[in-house]
Protein backbone atom coordinates (compact mmCIF):
# COMPACT_ATOMS: atom_id res chain seq x y z
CA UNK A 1 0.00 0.00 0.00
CA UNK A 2 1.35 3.31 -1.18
CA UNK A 3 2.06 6.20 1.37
CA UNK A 4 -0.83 8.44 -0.23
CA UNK A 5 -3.42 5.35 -0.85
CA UNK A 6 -2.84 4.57 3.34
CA UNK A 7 -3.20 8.64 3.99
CA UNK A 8 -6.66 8.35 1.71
CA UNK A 9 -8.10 5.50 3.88
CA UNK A 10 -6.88 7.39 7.17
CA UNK A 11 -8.88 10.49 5.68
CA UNK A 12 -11.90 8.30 4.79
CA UNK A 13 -12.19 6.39 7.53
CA UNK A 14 -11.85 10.21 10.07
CA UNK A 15 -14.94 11.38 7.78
CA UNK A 16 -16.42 8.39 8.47
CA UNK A 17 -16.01 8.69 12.27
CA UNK A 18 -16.81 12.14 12.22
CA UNK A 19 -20.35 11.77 9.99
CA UNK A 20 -21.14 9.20 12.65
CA UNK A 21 -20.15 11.13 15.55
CA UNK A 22 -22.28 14.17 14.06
CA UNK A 23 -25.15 12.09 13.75
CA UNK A 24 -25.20 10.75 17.02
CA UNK A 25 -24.72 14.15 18.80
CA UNK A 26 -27.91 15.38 16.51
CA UNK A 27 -30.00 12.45 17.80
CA UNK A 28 -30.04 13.67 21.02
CA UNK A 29 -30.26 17.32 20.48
CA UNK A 30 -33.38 18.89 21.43
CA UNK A 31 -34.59 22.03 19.76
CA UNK A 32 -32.71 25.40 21.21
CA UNK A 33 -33.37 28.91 21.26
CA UNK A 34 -37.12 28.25 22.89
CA UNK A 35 -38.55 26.15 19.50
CA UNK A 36 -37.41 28.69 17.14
CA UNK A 37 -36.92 26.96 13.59
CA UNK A 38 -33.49 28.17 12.51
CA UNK A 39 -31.67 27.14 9.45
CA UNK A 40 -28.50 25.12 9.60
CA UNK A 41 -26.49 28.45 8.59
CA UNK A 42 -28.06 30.63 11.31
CA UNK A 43 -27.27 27.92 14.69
CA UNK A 44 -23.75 27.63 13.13
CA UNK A 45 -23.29 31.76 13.03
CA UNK A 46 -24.90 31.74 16.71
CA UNK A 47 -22.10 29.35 17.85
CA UNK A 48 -19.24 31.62 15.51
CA UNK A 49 -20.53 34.50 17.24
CA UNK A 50 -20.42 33.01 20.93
CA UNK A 51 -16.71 31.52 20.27
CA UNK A 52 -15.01 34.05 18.49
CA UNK A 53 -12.88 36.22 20.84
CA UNK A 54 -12.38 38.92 18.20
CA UNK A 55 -15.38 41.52 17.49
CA UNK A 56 -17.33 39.53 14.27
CA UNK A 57 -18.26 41.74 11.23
CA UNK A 58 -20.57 40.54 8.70
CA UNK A 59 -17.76 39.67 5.96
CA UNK A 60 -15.42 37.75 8.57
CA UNK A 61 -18.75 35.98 9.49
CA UNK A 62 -19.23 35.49 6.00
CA UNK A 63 -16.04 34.04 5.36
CA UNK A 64 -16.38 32.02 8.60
CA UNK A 65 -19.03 30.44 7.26
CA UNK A 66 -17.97 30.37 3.59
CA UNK A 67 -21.71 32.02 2.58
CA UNK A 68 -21.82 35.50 0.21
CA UNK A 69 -22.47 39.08 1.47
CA UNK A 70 -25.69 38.82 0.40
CA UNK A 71 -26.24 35.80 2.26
CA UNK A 72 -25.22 36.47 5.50
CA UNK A 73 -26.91 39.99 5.52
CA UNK A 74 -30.19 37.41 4.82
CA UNK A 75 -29.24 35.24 7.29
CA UNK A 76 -28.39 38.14 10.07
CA UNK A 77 -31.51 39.88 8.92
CA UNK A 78 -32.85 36.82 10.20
CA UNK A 79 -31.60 36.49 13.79
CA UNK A 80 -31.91 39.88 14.68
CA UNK A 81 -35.79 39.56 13.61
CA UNK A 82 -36.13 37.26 16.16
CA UNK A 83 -34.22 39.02 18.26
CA UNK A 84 -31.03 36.47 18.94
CA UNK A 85 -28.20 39.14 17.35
CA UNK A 86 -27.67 42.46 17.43
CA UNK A 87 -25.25 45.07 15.87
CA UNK A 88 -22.98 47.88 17.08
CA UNK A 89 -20.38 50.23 16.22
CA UNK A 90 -16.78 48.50 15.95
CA UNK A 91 -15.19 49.17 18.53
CA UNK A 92 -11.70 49.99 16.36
CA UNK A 93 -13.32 51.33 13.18
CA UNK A 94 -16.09 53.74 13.43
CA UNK A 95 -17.07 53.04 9.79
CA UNK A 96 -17.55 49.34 10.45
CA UNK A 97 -20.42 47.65 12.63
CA UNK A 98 -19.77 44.36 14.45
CA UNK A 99 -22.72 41.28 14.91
CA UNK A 100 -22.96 39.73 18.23
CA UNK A 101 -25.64 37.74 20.43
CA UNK A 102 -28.12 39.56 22.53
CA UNK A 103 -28.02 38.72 25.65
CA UNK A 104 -31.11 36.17 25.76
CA UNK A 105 -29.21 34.38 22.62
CA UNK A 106 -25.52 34.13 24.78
CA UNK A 107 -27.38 32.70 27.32
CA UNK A 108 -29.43 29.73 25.06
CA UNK A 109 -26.53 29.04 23.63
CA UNK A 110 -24.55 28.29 26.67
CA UNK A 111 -27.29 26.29 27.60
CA UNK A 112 -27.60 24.28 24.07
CA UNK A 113 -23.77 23.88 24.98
CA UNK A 114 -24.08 22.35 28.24
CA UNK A 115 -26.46 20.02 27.57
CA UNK A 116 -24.60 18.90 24.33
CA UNK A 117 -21.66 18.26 26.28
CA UNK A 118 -23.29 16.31 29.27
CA UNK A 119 -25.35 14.34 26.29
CA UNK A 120 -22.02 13.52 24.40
CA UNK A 121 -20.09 12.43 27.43
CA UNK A 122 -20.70 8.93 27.18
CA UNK A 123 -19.12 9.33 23.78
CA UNK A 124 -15.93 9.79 24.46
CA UNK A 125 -15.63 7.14 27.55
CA UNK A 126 -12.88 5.29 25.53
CA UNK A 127 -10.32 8.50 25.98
CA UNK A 128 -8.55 9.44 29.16
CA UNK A 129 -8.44 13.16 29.72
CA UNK A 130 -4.51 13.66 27.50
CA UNK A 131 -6.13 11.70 24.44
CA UNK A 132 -9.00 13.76 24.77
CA UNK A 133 -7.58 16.48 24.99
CA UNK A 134 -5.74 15.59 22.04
CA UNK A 135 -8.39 14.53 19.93
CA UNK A 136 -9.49 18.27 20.95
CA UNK A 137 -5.92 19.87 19.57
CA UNK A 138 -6.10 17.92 16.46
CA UNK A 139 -9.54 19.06 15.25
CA UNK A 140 -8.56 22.29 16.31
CA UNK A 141 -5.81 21.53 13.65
CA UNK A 142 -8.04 19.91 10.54
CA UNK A 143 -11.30 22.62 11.53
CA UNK A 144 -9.46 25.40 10.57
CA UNK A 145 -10.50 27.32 7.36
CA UNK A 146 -7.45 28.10 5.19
């Protein structure tokens, strides 16, 4: 077996893990943000917006999420209609505005958090804390967006 055919089937069989993994962590999930229906794209811009340290304007959300301009406005437009984001003035750049959770949103998705977590525990029995939190340094490694 060739170097690159053994790195292929190391690849597939991560995706495959990680698919699975995914799947099981949705099974479990109940529905956040007090039964909203939100889209894919807005529950993944809620948890961007939570994580990122740095103040989040639309195009770095944008290209967080690889989605358009025009798509994130829609998708902003979205959350702040129900209330979950809000903007402000950047806080470096006067002629830029930043997106970040109202406080009712922060807290919901704290609490999606936790009980994610205490739901995928069981998960991860097979790790002791250093391979877990190795596990946690690689994807850290492979999730970032070039």
């Amino acid at each position: 077996m060739t170097d690159d055919t053994s790195r292929r089937e190391h690849v597939a069989r991560v995706i495959e893990r990680t698919v699975a993994l995914g799947r099981s962590l949705r099974s479990g999930r109940r529905t956040p943000f007090h039964g909203r229906v939100l889209t894919g794209s807005q529950l993944e811009a809620l948890f961007h917006l939570a994580h990122d340290p740095a103040p989040v304007t639309p195009s770095a959300l944008a290209a967080a999420l690889a989605l358009t301009p025009g798509a994130v406005t829609q998708l902003v437009d979205g959350l702040r209609a129900e209330g979950l984001v809000e903007s402000a003035p950047h806080p470096d750049d006067a002629r830029s505005r930043v997106i970040r959770l109202s406080a009712e949103a922060a807290e919901q998705v704290d609490a999606f958090e936790q009980e994610l977590v205490a739901h995928a525990l069981p998960t991860f029995d097979a790790l002791d804390d250093a391979e877990l939190e190795t596990l946690a340094s690689l994807l850290d490694r492979v999730g970032r967006r070039p």
